[in-house]
Protein backbone atom coordinates (compact mmCIF):
# COMPACT_ATOMS: atom_id res chain seq x y z
CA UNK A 1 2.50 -16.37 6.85
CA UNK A 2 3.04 -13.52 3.75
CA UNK A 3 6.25 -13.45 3.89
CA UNK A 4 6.39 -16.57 0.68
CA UNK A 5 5.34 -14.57 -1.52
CA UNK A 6 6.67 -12.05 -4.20
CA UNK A 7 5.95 -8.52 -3.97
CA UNK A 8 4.06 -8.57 -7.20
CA UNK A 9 1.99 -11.14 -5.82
CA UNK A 10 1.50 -9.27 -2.29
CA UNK A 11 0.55 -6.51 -4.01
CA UNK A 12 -2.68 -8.56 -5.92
CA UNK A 13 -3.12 -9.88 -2.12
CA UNK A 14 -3.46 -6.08 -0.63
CA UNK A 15 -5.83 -5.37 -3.61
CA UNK A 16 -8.31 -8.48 -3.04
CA UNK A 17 -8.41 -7.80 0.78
CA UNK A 18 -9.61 -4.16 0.20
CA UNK A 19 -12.11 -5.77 -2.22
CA UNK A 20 -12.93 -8.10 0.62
CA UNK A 21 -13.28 -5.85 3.38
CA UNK A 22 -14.83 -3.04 1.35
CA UNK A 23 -17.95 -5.63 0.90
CA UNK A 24 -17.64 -7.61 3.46
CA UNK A 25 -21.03 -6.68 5.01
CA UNK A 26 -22.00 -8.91 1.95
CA UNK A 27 -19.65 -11.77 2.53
CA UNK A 28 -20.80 -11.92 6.19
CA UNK A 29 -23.90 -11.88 4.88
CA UNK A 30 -24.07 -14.33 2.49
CA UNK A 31 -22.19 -17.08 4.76
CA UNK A 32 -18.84 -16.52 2.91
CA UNK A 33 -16.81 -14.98 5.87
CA UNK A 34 -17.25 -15.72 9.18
CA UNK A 35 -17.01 -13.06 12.14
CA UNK A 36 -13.24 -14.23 12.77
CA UNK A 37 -12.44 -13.97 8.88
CA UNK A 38 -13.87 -10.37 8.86
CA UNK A 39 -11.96 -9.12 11.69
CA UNK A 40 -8.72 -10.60 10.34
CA UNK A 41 -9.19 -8.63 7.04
CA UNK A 42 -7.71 -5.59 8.65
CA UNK A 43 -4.96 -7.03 10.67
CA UNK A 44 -3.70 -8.94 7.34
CA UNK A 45 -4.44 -5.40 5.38
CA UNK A 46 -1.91 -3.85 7.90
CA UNK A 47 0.40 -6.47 7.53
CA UNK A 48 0.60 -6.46 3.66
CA UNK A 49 1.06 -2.55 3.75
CA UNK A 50 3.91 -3.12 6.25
CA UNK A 51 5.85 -5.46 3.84
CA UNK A 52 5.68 -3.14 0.84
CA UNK A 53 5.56 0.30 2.35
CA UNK A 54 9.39 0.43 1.39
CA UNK A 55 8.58 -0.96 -1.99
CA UNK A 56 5.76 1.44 -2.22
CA UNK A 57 8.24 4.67 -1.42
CA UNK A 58 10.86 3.79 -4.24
CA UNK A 59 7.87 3.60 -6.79
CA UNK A 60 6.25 6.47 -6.07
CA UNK A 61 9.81 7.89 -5.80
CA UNK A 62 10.95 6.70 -9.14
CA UNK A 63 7.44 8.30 -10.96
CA UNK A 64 8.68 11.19 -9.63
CA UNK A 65 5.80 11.89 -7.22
CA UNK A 66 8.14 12.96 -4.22
């Protein structure tokens, strides 16, 4: 289902699902997410990070981090 896109854009997806499921207490709340939607923010979160953790290696490699 992710695997479409462009890395750039999976990494603006991985940033909006930890928006999401850092308030989604609020989205539940307010009728925006249902109970299924909710639960599938992590599995989707895990996902994403699976697909870039590569990506995410030679970055932090190239700063010079590691």
């Amino acid at each position: 289902m992710l695997e479409q896109f462009t890395a750039q854009d999976r990494w603006g997806q991985l940033y909006g699902l930890s928006v999401l499921q850092a308030d989604r207490a609020w989205f539940l709340e307010h009728g925006y997410l249902s109970g299924r939607q909710s639960r599938l923010l992590g599995s989707l979160q895990l996902q994403l990070c699976a697909q870039l953790k590569d990506e995410a290696l030679s970055m932090v490699k190239t700063r010079g981090f590691l």
